[in-house]
C-alpha atoms as a PDB file:
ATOM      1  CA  UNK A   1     163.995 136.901  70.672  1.00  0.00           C
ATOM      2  CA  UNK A   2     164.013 136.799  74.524  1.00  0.00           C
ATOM      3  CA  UNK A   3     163.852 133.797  75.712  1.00  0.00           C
ATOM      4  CA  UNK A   4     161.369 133.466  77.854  1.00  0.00           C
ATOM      5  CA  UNK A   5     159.012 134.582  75.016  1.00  0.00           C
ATOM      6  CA  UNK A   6     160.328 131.239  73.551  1.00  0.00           C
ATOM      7  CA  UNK A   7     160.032 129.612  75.922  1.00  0.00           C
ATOM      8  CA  UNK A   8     155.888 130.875  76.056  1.00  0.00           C
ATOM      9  CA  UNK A   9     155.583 130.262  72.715  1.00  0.00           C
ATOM     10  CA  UNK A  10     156.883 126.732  72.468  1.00  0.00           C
ATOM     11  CA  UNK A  11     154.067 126.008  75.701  1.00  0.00           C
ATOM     12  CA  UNK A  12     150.991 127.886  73.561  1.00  0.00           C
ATOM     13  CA  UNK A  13     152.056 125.575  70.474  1.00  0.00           C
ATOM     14  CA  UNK A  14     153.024 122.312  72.836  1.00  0.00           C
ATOM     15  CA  UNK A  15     149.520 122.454  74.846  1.00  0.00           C
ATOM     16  CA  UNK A  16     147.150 121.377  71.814  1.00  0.00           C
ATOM     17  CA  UNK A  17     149.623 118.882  70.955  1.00  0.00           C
ATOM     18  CA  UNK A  18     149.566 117.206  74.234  1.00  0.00           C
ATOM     19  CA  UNK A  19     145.772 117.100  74.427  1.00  0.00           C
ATOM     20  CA  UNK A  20     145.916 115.279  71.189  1.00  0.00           C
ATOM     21  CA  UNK A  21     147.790 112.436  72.945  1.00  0.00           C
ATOM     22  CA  UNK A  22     145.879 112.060  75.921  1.00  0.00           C
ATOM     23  CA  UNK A  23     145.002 108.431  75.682  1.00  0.00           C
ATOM     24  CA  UNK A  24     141.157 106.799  74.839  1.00  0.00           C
ATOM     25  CA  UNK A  25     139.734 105.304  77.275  1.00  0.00           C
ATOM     26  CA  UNK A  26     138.601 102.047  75.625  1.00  0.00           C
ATOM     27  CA  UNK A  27     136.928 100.795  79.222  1.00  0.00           C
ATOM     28  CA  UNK A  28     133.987  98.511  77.813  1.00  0.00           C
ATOM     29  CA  UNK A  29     130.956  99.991  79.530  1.00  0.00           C
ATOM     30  CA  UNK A  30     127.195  98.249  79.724  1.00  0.00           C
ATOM     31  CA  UNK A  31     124.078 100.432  80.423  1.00  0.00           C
ATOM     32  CA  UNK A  32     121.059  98.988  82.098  1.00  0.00           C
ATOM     33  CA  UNK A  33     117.724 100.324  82.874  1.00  0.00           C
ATOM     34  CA  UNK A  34     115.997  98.835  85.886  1.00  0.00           C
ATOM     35  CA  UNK A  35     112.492  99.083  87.478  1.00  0.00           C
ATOM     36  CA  UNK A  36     111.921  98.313  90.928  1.00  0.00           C
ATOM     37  CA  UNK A  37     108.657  98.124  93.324  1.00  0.00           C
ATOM     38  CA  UNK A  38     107.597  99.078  97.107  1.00  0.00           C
ATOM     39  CA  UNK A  39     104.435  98.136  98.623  1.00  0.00           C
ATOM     40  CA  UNK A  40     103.431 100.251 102.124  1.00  0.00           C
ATOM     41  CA  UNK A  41     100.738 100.415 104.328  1.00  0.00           C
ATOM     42  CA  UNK A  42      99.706 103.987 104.576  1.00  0.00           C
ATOM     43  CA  UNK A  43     100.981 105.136 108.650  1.00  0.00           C
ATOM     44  CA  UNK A  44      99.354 108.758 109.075  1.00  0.00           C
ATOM     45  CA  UNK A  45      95.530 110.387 107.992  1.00  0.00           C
ATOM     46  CA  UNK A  46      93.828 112.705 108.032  1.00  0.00           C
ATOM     47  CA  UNK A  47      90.034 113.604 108.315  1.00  0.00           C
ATOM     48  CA  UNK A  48      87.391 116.409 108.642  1.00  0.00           C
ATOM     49  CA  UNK A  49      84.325 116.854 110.841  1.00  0.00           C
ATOM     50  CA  UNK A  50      81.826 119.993 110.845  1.00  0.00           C
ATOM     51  CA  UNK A  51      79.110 121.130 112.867  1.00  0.00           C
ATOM     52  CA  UNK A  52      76.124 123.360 111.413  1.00  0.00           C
ATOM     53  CA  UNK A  53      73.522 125.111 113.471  1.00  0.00           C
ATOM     54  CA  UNK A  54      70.502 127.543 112.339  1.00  0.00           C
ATOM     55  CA  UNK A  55      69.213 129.883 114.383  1.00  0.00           C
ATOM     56  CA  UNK A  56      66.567 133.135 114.341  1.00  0.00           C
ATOM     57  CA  UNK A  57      69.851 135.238 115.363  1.00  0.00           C
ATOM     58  CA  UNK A  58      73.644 134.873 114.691  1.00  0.00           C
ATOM     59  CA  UNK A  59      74.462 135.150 118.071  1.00  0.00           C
ATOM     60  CA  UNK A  60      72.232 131.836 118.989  1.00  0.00           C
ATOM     61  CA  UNK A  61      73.920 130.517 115.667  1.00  0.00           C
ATOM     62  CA  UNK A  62      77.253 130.876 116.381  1.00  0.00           C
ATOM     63  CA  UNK A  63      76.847 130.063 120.451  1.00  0.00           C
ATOM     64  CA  UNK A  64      75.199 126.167 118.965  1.00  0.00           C
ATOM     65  CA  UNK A  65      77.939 125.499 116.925  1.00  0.00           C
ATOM     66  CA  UNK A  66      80.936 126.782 119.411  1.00  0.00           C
ATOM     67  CA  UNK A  67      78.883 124.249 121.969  1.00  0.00           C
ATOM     68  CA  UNK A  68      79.284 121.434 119.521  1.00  0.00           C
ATOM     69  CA  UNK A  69      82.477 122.090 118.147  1.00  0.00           C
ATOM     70  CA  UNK A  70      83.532 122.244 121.576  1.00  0.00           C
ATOM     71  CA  UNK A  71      82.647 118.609 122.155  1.00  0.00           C
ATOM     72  CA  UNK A  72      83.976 117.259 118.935  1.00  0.00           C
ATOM     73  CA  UNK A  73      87.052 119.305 120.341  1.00  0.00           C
ATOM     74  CA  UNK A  74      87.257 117.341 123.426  1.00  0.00           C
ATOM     75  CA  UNK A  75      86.545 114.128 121.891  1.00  0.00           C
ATOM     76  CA  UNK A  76      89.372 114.730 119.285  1.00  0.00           C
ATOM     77  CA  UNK A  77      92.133 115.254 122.371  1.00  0.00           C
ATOM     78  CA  UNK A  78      91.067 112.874 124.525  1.00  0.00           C
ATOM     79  CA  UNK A  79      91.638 110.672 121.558  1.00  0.00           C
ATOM     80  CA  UNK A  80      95.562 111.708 122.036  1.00  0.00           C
ATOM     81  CA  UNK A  81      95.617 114.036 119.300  1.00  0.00           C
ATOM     82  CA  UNK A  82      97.541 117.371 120.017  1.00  0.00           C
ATOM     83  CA  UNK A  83      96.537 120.927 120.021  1.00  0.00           C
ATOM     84  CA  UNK A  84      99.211 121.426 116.703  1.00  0.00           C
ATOM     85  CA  UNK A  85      97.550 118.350 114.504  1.00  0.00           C
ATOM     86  CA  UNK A  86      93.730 119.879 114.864  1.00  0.00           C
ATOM     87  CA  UNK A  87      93.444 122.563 112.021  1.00  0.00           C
ATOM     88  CA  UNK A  88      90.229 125.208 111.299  1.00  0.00           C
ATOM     89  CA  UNK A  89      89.582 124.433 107.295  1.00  0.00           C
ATOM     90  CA  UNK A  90      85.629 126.268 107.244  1.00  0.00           C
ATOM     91  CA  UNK A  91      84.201 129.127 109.260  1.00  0.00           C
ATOM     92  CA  UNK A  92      81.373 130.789 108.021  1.00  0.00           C
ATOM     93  CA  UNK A  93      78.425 132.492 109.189  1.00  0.00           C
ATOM     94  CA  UNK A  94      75.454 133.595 106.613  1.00  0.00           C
ATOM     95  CA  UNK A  95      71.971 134.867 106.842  1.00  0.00           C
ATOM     96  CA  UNK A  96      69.462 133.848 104.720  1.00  0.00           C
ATOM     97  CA  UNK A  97      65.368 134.590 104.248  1.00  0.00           C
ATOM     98  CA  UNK A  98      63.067 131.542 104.517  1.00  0.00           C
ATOM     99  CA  UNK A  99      59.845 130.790 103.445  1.00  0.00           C
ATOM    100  CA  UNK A 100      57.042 133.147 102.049  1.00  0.00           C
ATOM    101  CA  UNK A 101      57.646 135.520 104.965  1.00  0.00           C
ATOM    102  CA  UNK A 102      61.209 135.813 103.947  1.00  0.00           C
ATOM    103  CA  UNK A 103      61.902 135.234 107.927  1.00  0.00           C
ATOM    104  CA  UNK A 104      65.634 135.594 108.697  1.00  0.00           C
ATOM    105  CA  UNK A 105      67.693 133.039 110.165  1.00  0.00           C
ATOM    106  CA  UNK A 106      71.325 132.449 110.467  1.00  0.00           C
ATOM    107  CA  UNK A 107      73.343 129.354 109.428  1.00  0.00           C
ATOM    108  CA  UNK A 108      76.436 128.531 111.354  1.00  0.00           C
ATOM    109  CA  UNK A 109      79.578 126.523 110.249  1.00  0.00           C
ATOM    110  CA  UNK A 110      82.437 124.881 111.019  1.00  0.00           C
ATOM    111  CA  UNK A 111      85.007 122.084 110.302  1.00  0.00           C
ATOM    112  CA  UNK A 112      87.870 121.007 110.965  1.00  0.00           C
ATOM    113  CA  UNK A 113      90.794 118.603 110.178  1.00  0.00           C
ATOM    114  CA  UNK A 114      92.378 115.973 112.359  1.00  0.00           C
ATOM    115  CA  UNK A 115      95.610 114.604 111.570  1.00  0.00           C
ATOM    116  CA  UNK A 116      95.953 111.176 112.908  1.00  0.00           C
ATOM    117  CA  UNK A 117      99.896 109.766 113.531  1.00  0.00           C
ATOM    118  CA  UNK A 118      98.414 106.239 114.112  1.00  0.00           C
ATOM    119  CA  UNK A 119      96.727 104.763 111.914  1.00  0.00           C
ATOM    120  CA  UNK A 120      95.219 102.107 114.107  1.00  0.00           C
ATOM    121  CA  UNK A 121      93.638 104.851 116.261  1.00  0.00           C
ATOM    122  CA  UNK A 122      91.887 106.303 113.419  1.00  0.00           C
ATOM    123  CA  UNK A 123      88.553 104.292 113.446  1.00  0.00           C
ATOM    124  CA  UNK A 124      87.856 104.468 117.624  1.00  0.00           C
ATOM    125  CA  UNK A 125      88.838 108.486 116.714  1.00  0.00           C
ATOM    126  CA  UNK A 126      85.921 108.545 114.102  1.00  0.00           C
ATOM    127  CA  UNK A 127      83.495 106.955 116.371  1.00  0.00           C
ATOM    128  CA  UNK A 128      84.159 109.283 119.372  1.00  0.00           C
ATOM    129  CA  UNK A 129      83.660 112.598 116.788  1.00  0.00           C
ATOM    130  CA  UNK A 130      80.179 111.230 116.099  1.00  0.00           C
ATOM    131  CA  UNK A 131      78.827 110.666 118.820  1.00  0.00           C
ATOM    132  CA  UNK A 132      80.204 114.318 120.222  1.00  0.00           C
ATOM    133  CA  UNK A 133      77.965 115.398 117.555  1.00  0.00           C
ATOM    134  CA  UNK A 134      79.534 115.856 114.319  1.00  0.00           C
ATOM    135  CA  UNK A 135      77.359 117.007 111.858  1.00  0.00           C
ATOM    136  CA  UNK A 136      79.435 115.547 109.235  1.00  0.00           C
ATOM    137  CA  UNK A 137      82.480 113.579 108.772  1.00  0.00           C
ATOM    138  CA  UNK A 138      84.843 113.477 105.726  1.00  0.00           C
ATOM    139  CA  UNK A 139      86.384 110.463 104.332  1.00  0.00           C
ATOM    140  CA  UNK A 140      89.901 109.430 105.174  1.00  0.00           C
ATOM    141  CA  UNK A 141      93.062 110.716 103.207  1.00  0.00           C
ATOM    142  CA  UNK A 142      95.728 108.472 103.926  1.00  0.00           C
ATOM    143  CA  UNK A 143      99.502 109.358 103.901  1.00  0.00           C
ATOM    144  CA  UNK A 144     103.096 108.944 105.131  1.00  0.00           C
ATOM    145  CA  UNK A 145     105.204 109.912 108.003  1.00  0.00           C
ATOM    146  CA  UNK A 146     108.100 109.795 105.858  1.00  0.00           C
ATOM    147  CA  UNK A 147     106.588 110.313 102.669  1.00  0.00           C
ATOM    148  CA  UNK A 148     109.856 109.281 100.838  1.00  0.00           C
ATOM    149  CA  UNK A 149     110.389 106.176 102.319  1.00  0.00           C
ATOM    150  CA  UNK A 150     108.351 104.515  99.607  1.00  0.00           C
ATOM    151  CA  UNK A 151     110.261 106.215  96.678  1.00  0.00           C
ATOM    152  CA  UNK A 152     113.509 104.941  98.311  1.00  0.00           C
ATOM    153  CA  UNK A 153     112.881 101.502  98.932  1.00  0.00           C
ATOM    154  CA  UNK A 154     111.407 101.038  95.189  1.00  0.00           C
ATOM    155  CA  UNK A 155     114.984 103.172  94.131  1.00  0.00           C
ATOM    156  CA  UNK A 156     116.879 100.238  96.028  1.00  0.00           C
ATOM    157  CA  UNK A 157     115.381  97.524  94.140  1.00  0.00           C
ATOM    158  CA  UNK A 158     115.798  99.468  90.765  1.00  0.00           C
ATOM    159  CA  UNK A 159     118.920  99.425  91.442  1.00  0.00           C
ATOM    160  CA  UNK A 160     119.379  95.813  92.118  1.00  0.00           C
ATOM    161  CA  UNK A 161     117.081  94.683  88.965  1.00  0.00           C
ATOM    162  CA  UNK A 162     119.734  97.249  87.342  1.00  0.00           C
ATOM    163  CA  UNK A 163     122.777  95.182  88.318  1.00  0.00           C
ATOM    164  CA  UNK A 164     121.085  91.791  87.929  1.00  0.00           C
ATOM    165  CA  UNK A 165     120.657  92.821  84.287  1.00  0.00           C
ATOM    166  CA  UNK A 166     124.414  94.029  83.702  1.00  0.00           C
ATOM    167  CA  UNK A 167     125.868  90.898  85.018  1.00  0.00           C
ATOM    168  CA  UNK A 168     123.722  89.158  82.855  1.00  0.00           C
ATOM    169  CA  UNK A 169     124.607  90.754  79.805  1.00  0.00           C
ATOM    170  CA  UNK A 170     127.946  91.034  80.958  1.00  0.00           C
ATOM    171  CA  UNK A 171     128.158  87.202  80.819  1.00  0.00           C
ATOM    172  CA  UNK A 172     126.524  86.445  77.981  1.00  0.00           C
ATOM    173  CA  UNK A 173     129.401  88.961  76.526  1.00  0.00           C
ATOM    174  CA  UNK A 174     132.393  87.562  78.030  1.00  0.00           C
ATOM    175  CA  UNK A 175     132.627  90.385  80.516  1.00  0.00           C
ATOM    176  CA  UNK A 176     132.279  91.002  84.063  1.00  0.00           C
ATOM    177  CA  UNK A 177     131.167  93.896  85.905  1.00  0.00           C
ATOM    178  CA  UNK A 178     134.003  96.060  87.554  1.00  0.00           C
ATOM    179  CA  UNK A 179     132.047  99.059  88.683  1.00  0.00           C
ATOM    180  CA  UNK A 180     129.909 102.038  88.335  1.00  0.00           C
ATOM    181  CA  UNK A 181     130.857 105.410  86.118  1.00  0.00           C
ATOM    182  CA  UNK A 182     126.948 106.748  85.996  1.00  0.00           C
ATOM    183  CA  UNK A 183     123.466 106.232  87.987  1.00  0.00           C
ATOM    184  CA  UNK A 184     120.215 108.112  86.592  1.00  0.00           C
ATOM    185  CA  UNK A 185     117.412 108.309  89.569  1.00  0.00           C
ATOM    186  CA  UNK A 186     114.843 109.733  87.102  1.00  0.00           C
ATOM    187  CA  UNK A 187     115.632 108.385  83.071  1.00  0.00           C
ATOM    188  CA  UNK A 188     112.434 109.306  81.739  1.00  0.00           C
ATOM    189  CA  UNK A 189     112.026 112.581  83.341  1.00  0.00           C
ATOM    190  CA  UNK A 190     108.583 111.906  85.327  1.00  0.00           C
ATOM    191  CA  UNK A 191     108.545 113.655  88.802  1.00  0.00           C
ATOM    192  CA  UNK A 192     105.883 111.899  89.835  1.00  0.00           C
ATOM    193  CA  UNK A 193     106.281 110.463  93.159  1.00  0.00           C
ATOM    194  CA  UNK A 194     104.337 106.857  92.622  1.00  0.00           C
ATOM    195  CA  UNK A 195     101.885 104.850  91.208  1.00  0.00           C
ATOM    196  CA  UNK A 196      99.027 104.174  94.143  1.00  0.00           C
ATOM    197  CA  UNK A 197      96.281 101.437  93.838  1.00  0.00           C
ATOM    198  CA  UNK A 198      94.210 100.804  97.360  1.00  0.00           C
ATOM    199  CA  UNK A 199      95.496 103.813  99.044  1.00  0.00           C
ATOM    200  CA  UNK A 200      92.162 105.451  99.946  1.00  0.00           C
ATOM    201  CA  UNK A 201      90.576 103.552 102.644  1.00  0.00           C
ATOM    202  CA  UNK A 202      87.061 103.912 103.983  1.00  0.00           C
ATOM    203  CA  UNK A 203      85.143 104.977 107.338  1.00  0.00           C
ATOM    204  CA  UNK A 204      82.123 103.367 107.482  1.00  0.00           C
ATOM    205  CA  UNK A 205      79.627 104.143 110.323  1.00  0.00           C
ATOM    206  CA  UNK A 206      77.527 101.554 111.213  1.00  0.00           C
ATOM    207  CA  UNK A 207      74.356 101.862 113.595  1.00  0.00           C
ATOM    208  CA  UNK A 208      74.060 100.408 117.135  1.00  0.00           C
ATOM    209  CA  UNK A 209      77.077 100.197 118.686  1.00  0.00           C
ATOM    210  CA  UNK A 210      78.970  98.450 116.045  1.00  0.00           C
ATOM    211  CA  UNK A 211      82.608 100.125 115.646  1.00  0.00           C
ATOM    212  CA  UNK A 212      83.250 102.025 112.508  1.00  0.00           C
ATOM    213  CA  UNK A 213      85.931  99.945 109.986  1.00  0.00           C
ATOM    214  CA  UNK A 214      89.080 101.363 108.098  1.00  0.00           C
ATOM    215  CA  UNK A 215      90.469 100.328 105.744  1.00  0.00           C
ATOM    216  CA  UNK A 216      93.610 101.889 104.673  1.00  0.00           C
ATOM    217  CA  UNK A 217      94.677  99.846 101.876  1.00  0.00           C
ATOM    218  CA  UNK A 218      98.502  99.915 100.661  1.00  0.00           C
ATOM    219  CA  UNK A 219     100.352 102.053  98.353  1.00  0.00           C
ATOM    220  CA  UNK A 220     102.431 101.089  95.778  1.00  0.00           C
ATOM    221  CA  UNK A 221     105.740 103.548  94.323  1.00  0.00           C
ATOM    222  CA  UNK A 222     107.313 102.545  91.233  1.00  0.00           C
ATOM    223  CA  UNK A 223     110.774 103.912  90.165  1.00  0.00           C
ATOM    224  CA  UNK A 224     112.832 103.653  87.641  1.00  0.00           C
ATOM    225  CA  UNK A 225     116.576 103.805  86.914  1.00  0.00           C
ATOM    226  CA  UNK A 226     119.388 103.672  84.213  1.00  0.00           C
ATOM    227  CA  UNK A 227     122.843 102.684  85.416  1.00  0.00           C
ATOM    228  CA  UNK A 228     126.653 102.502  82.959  1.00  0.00           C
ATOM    229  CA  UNK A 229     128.972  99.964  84.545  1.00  0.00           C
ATOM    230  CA  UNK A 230     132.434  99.367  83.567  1.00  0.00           C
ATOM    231  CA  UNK A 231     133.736  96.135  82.451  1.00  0.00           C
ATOM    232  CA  UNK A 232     136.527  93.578  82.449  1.00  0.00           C
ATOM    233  CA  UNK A 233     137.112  90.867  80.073  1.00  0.00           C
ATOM    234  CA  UNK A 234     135.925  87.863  82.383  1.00  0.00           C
ATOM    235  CA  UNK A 235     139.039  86.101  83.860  1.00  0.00           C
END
């Protein structure tokens, strides 16, 4: 025989013999699930506003309500709110037959949605949109600028309430905690990005010249994790 077809054939029947003696690693390890909690104030909303006008033609119809949405426009800048956070959401013009005559008319509509990057501007904002003549006004939706900040924040305590655990029970068993070998963000598989209680505020308008109130409430994220540590006997 050739030898270097020995010499292959002694490394094809050395190779599963040398995996057999790789060594176990007998590194005692300590798993700990941990829950952690972030409270926010809610930074950005957002809110709608329509005008309707009815007239005997959809010309007159449509020339009311570009008038008054023109107005709520103005009101909406002047408020410091830019061109790119003011978004059409309705637009629609119908004709209907009234009364025993069946007389036409024609019923013109449209809203739109503000986004609002301050919070604290939000309830002078509302005000200024009613009295340009908003027909209607919808109620807040409050949000995030960063809308993972929360999720992080709660992650970071997690983590903590993680490692407060492990050294505990690291203790207790005569070990201490000599790092990390594995971190799960999401051990129970929910995507769900929080748990919210008081996050949708209120506009109230109030007659006279009272300002409106919001109220945008906090929101609270909840996330869990699961963590292995390695450990040392404790010295």
């Amino acid at each position: 025989m050739r030898p270097f077809l020995v010499l292959a054939l002694f490394a094809l029947l050395a190779a599963p013999a040398a995996a057999q003696q790789q060594p176990i690693d007998t590194t005692p390890t300590i798993a700990a699930d941990g829950q952690g909690t972030a409270t926010l104030t809610p930074d950005v909303a957002d809110f709608s506003a329509g005008v309707e006008r009815v007239a005997p033609t959809s010309r007159g119809a449509r020339n009311a309500t570009n008038r008054r949405i023109d107005a709520v426009l103005k009101a909406v800048k002047a408020g410091g709110v830019a061109d790119a956070d003011i978004r059409t959401v309705g637009l629609t013009i119908q004709r209907e037959r009234v009364g025993k005559r069946k007389r036409v008319r024609y019923r013109a509509q449209q809203t739109i949605v503000i986004h609002v990057r301050a919070v604290a501007g939000l309830a002078p904002l509302i005000d200024a949109v009613a009295s340009a003549g908003a027909d209607s006004i919808g109620d807040p939706e409050f949000g995030f600028a960063d809308p993972s900040l929360g999720r992080t924040l709660a992650t970071r305590a997690a983590l903590a309430d993680a490692r407060r655990r492990a050294d505990d029970a690291a203790a207790v068993a005569g070990l201490r905690i000599t790092g990390v070998r594995s971190v799960d963000l999401d051990p129970s598989g929910d995507s769900g990005f929080s748990d919210s209680s008081g996050a949708s505020g209120g506009a109230q308008k109030s007659p006279g010249n009272t300002p409106t109130t919001v109220l945008p409430g906090t929101q609270d994220f909840v996330e869990s994790v699961r963590v292995v540590y390695t450990a040392a006997p404790a010295v």
